[in-house]
C-alpha atoms as a PDB file:
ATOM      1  CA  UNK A   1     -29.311  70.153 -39.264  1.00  0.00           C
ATOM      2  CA  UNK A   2     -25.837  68.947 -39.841  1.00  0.00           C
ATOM      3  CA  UNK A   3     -25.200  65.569 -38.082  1.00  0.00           C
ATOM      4  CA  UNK A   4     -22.272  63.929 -37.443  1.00  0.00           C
ATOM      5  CA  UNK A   5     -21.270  59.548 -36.726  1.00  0.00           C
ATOM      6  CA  UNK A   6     -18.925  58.464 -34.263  1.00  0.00           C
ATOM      7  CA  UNK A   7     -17.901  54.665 -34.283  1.00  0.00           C
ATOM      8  CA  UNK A   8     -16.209  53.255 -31.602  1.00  0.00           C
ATOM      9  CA  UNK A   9     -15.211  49.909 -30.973  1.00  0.00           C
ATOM     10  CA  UNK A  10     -18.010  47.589 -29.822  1.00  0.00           C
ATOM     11  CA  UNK A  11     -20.334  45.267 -31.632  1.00  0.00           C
ATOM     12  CA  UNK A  12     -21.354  45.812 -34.813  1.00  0.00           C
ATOM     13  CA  UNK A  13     -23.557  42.634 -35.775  1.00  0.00           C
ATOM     14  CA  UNK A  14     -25.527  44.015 -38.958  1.00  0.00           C
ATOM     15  CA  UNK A  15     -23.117  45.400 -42.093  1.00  0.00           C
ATOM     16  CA  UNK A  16     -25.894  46.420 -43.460  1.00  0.00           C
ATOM     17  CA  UNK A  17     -27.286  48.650 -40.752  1.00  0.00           C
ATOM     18  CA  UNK A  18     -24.440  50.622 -40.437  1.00  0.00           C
ATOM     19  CA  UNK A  19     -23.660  50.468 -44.349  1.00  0.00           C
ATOM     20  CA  UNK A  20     -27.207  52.295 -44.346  1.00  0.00           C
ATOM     21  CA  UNK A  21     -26.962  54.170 -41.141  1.00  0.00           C
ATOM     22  CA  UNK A  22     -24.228  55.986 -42.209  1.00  0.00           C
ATOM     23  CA  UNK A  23     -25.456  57.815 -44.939  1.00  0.00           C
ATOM     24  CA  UNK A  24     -27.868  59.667 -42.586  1.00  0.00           C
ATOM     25  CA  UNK A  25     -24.553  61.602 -41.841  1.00  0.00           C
ATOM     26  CA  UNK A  26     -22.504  64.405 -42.817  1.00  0.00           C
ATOM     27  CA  UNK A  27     -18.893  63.988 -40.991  1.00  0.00           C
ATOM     28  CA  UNK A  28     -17.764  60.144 -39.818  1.00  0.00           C
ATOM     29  CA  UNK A  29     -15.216  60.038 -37.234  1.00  0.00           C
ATOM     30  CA  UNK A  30     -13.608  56.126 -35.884  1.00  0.00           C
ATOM     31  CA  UNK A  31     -12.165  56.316 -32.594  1.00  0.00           C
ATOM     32  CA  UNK A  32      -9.115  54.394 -33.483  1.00  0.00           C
ATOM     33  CA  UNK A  33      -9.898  50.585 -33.184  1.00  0.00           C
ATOM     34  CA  UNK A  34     -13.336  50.899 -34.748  1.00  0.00           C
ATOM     35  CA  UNK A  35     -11.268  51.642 -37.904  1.00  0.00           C
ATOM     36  CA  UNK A  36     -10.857  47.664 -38.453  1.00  0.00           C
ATOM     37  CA  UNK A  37     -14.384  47.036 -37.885  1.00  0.00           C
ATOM     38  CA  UNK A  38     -15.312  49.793 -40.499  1.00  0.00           C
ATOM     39  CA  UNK A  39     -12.657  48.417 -42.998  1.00  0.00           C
ATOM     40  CA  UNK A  40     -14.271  44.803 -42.641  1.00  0.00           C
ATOM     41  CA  UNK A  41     -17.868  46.447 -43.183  1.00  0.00           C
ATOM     42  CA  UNK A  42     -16.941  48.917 -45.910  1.00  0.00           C
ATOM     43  CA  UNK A  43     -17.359  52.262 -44.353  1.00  0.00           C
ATOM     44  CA  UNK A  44     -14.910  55.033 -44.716  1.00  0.00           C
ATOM     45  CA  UNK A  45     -14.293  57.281 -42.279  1.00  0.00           C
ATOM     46  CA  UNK A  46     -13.053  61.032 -43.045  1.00  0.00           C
ATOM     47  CA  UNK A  47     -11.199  61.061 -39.671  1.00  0.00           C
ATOM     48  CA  UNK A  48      -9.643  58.547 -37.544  1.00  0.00           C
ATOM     49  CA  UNK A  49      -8.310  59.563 -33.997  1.00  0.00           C
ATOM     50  CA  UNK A  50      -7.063  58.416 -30.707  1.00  0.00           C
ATOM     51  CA  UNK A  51      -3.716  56.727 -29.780  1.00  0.00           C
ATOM     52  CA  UNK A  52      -3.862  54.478 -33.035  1.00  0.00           C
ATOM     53  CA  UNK A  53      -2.482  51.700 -30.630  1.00  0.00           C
ATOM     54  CA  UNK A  54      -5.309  49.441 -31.904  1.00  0.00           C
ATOM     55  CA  UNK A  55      -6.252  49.664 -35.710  1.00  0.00           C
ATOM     56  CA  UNK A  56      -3.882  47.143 -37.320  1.00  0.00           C
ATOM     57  CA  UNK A  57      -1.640  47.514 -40.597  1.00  0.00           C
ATOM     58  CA  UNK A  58      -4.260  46.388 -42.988  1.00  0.00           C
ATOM     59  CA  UNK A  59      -7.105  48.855 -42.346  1.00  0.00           C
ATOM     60  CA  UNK A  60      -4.256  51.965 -41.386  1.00  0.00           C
ATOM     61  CA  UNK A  61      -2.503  51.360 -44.865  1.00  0.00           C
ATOM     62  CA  UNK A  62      -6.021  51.184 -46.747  1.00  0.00           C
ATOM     63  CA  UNK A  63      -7.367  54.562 -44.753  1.00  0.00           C
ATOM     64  CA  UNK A  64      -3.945  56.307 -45.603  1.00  0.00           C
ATOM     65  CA  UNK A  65      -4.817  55.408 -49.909  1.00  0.00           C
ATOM     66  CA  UNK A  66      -8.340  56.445 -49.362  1.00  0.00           C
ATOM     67  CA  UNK A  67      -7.276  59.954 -47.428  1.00  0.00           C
ATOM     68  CA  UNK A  68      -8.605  59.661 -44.320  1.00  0.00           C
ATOM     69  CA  UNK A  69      -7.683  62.463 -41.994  1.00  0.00           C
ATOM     70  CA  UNK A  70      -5.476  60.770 -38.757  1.00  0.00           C
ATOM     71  CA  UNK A  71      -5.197  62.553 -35.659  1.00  0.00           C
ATOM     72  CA  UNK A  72      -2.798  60.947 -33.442  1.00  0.00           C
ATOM     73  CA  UNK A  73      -2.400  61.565 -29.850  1.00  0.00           C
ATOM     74  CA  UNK A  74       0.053  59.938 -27.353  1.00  0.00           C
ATOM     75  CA  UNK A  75      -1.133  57.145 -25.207  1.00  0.00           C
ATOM     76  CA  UNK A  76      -0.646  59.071 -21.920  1.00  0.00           C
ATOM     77  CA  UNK A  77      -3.138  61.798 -22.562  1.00  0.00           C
ATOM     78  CA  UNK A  78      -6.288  62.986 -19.878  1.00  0.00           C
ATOM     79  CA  UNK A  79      -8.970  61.826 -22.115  1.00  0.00           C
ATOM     80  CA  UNK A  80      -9.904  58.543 -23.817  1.00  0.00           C
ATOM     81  CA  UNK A  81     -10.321  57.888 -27.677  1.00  0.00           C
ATOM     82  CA  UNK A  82     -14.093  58.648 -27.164  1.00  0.00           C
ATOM     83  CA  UNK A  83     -13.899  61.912 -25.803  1.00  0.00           C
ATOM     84  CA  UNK A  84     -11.023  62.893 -28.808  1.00  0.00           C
ATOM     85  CA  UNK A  85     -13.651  62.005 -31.363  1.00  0.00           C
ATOM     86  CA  UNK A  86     -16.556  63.640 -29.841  1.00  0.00           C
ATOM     87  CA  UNK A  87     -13.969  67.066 -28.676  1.00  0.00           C
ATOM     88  CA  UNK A  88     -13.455  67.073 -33.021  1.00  0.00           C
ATOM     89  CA  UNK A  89     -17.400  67.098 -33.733  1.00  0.00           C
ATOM     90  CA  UNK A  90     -17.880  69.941 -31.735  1.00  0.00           C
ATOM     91  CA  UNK A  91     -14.845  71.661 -33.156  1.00  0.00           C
ATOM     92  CA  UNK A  92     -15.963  70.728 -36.781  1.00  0.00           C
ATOM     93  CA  UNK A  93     -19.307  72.516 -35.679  1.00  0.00           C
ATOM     94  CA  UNK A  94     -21.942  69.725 -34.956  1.00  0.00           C
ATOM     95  CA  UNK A  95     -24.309  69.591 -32.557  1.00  0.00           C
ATOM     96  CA  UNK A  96     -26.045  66.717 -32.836  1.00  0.00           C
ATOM     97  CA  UNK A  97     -23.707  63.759 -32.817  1.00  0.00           C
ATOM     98  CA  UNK A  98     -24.332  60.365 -32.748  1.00  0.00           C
ATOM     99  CA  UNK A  99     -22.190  57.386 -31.170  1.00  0.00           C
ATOM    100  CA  UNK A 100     -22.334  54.021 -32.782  1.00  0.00           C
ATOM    101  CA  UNK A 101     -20.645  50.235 -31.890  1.00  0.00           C
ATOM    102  CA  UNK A 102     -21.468  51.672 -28.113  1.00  0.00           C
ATOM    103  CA  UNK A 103     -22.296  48.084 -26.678  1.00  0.00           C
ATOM    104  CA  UNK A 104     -19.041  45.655 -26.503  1.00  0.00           C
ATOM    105  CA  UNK A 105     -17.652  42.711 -24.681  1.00  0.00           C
ATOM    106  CA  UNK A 106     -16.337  45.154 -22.279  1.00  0.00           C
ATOM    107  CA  UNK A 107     -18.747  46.410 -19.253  1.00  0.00           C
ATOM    108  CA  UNK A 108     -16.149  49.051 -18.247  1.00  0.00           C
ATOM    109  CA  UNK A 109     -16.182  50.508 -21.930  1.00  0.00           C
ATOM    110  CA  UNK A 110     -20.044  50.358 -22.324  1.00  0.00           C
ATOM    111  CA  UNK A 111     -20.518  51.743 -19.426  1.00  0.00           C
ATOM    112  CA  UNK A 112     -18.090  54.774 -20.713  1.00  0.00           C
ATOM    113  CA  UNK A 113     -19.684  54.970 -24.134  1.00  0.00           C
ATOM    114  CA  UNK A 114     -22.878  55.462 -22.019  1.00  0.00           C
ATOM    115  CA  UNK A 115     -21.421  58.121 -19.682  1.00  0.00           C
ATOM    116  CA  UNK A 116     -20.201  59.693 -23.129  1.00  0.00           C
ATOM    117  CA  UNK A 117     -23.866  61.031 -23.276  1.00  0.00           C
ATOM    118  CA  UNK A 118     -23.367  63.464 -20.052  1.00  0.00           C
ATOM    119  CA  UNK A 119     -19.864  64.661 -21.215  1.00  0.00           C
ATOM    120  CA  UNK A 120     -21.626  65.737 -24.336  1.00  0.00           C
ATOM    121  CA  UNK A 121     -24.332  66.961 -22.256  1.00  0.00           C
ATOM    122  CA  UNK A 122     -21.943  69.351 -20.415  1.00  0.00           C
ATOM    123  CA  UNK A 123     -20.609  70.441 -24.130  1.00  0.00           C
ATOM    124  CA  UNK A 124     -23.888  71.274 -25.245  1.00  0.00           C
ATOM    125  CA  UNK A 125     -24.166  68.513 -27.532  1.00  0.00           C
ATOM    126  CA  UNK A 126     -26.844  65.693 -28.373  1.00  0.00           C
ATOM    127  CA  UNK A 127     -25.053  62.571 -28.115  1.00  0.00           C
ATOM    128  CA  UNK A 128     -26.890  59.355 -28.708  1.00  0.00           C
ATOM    129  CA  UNK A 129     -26.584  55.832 -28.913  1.00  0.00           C
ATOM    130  CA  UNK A 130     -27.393  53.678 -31.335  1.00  0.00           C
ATOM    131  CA  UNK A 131     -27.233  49.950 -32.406  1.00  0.00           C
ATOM    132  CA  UNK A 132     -29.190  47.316 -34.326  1.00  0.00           C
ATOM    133  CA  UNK A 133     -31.001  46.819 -31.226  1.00  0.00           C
ATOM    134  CA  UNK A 134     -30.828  49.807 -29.048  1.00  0.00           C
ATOM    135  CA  UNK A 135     -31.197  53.550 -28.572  1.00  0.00           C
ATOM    136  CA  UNK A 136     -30.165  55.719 -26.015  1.00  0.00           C
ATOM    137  CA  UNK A 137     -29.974  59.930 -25.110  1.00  0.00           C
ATOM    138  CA  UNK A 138     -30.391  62.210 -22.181  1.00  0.00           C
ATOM    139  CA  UNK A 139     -33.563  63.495 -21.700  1.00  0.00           C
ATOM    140  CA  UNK A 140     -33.173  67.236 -20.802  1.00  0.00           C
ATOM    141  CA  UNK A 141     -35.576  69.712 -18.767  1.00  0.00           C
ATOM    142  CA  UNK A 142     -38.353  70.683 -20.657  1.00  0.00           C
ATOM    143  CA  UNK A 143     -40.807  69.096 -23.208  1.00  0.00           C
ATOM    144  CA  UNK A 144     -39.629  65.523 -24.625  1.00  0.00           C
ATOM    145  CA  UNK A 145     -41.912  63.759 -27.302  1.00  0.00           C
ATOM    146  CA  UNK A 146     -41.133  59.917 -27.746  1.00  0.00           C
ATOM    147  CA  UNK A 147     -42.349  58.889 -31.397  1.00  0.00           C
ATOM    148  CA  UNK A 148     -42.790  54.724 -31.991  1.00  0.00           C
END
């Protein structure tokens, strides 16, 4: 099954586990100021979206050379950057969508990233978490095996 990456901006300690990570998937979306975390790491994205109020000049300019798809919505708008990129996955088709750089300095954005999991929920998507050190998803009715 098709599976798409969502990077948003929160900790990413480990280049190499998202350098590796991100080959598990098909479509790679940055929520806007993740962009300058994946430019430092090496990772390009085939869309950026949100506001674009917080990738700076060096990783914008280097995603416009390497074609990366921008989507650009005004800063007054009804959802956040999050939402945006996980609204595109499920217009691009995937179901089973995956939301990395989740855990930041910022309680009131991890606590959003984890609340991303029930708007997907409601979408009839699989949203979950994932970090060097954690992983997260909503456990639905019915039968749920947890491997090691």
């Amino acid at each position: 099954m098709a599976k798409c990456c969502i990077f948003v901006n929160g900790n990413m300690k480990s280049k190499k586990f998202y350098k590796e990570k991100v080959l598990d998937y098909e479509l790679v979306i940055s929520a806007d100021g993740a962009s300058n975390r994946l430019y430092e790491i090496g990772i390009i994205p085939d869309f950026i979206v949100g506001d674009l109020d917080s990738i700076n000049k060096v990783s914008y300019d280097f995603y416009k050379l390497k074609e990366t798809k921008f989507i650009k919505f005004p800063s007054k708008k009804d959802k956040t950057d999050t939402e945006i990129a996980i609204d595109l996955a499920k217009e691009k088709g995937y179901k089973d969508v995956t939301l990395m750089g989740f855990i930041g300095n910022r309680l009131d954005h991890m606590l959003g990233n984890i609340f991303m999991m029930y708007y997907a929920d409601k979408q009839d998507l699989n949203l979950n978490l994932i970090d060097e050190d954690n992983m997260a998803w909503i456990i639905s009715p019915g039968k749920t095996v947890i491997k090691k």
